[in-house]
Protein backbone atom coordinates (compact mmCIF):
# COMPACT_ATOMS: atom_id res chain seq x y z
CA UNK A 1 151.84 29.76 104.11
CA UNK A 2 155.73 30.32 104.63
CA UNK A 3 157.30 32.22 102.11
CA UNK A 4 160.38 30.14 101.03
CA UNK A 5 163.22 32.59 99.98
CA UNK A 6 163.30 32.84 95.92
CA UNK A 7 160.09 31.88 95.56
CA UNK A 8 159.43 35.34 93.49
CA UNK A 9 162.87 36.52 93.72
CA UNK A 10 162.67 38.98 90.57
CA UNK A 11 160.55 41.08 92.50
CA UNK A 12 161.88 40.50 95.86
CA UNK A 13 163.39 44.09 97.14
CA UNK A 14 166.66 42.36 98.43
CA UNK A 15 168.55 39.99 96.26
CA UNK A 16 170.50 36.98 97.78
CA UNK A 17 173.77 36.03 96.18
CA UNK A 18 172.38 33.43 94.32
CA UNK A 19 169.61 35.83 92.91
CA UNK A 20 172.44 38.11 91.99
CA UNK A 21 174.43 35.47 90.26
CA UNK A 22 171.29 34.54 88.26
CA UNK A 23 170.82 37.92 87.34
CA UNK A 24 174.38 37.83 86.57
CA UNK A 25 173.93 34.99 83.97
CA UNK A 26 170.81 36.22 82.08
CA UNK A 27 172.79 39.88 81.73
CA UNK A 28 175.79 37.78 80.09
CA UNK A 29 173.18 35.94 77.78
CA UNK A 30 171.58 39.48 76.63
CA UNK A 31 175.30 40.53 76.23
CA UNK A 32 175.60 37.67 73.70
CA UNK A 33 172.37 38.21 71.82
CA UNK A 34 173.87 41.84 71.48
CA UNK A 35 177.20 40.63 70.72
CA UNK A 36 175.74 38.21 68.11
CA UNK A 37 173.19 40.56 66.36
CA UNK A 38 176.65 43.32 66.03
CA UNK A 39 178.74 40.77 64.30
CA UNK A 40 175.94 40.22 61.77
CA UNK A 41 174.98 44.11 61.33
CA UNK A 42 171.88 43.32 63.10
CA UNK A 43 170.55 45.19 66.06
CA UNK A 44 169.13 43.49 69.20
CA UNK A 45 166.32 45.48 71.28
CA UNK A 46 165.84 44.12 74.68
CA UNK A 47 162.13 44.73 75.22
CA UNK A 48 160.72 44.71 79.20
CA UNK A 49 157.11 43.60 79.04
CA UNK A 50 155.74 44.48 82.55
CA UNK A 51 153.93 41.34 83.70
CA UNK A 52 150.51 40.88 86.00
CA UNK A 53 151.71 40.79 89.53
CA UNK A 54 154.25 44.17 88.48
CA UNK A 55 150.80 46.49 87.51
CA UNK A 56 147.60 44.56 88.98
CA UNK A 57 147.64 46.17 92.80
CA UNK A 58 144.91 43.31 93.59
CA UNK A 59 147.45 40.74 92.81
CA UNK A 60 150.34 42.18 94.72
CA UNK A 61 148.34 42.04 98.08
CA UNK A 62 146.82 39.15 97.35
CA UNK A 63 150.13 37.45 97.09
CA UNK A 64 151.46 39.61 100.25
CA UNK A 65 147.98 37.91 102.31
CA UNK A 66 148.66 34.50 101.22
CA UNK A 67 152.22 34.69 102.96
CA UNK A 68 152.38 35.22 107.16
CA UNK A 69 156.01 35.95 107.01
CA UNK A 70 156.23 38.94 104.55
CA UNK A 71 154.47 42.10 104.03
CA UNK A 72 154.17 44.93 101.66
CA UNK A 73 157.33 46.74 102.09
CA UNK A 74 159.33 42.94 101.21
CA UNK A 75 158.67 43.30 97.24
CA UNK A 76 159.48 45.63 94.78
CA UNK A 77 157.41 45.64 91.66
CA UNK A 78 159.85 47.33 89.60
CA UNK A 79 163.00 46.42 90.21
CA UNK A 80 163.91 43.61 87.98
CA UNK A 81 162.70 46.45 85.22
CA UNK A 82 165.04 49.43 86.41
CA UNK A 83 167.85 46.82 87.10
CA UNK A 84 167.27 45.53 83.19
CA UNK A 85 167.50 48.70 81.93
CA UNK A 86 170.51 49.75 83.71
CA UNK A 87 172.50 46.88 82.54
CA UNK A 88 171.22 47.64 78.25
CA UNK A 89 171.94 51.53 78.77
CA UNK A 90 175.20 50.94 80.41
CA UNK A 91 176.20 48.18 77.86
CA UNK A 92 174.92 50.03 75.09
CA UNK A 93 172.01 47.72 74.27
CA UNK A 94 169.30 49.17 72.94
CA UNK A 95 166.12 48.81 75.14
CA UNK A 96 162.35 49.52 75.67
CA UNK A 97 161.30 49.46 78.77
CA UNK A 98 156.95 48.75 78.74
CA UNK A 99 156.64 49.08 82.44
CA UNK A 100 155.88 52.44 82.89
CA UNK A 101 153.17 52.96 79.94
CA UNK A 102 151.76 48.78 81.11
CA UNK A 103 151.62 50.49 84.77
CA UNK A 104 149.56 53.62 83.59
CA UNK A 105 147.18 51.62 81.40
CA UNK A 106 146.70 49.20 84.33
CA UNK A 107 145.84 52.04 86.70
CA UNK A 108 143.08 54.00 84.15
CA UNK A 109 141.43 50.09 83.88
CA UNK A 110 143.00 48.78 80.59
CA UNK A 111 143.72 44.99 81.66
CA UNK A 112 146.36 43.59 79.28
CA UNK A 113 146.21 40.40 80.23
CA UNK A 114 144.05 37.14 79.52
CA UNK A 115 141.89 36.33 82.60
CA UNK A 116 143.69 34.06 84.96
CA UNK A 117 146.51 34.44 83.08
CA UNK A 118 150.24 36.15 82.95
CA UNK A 119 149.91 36.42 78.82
CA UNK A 120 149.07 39.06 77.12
CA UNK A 121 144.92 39.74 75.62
CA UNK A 122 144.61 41.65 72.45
CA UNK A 123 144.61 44.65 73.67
CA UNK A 124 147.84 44.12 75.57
CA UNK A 125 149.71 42.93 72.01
CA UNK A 126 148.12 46.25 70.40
CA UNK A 127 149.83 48.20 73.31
CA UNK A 128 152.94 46.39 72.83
CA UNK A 129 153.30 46.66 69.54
CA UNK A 130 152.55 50.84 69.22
CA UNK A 131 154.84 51.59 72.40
CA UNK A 132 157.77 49.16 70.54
CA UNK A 133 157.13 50.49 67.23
CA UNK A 134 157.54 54.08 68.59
CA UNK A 135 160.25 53.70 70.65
CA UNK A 136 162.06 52.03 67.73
CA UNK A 137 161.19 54.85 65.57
CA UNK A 138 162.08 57.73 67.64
CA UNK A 139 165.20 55.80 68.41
CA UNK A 140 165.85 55.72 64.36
CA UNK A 141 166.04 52.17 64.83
CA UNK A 142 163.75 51.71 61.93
CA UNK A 143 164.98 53.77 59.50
CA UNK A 144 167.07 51.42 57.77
CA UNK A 145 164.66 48.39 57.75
CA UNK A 146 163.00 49.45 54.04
CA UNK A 147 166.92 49.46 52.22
CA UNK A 148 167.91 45.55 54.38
CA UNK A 149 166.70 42.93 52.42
CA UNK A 150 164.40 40.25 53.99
CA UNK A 151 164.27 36.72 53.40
CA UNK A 152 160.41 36.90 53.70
CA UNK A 153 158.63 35.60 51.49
CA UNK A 154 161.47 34.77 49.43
CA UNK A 155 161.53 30.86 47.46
CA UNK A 156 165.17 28.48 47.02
CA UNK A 157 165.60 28.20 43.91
């Protein structure tokens, strides 16, 4: 099969013009959320959540072997997770990046991820949620959450 340019282009290593203009457009959209989330005292985390084909080595030359026209050295894994973080840290957005801790659990055998399948398995929620929770916590992010008042579980009337 002929790889047709964009097909994957998150994790392609070199980004045509119109990949950078899409990247372009989802950075002004996460700008927004931040914006938005500001204005109302909130604050927005960006969280990366690593998918299948960015940890599972199998799947990366698997994908390489099904295309004649490309070879190992065309992708880049992690890019669309350094570029990401790049654009929070320089906007000021707070971020937590799951790439790197997804990447090491992948490697010792811990599959995240339903069989077949790009979504996450139990075990990949559980990680998500203790790496987010810490980050948040280290980050003091959480400190104020017990004095906000929720609307959960809260009745009109």
């Amino acid at each position: 099969t002929d790889y047709k340019d964009g097909e994957m282009w998150a994790i392609e290593k070199d980004y045509t013009d119109i990949m950078n203009y899409s990247f372009y457009l989802n950075a002004m959209l996460i700008k927004k959320y931040d914006q938005i989330a500001k204005e109302n005292n909130e604050t927005f985390v960006l969280v990366l959540v690593a998918d299948r084909i960015s940890v599972d080595k199998k799947m990366q030359k698997a994908t390489v072997a099904k295309y004649y026209n490309v070879d190992d050295r065309f992708f880049d894994y992690e890019k669309p997770y350094i570029l990401l973080e790049k654009f929070a840290k320089d906007n000021g957005i707070k971020v937590v990046n799951l790439y790197p801790v997804f990447k090491e659990e992948y490697e010792k055998g811990h599959d995240m991820f339903l069989n077949g399948d790009n979504h996450l398995n139990d075990y990949g929620h559980e990680l998500y949620a203790r790496e987010v929770y810490k980050k948040l916590s280290e980050d003091g992010v959480l400190d104020n959450l017990s004095s906000q008042k929720s609307p959960v579980g809260k009745t009109a009337g």
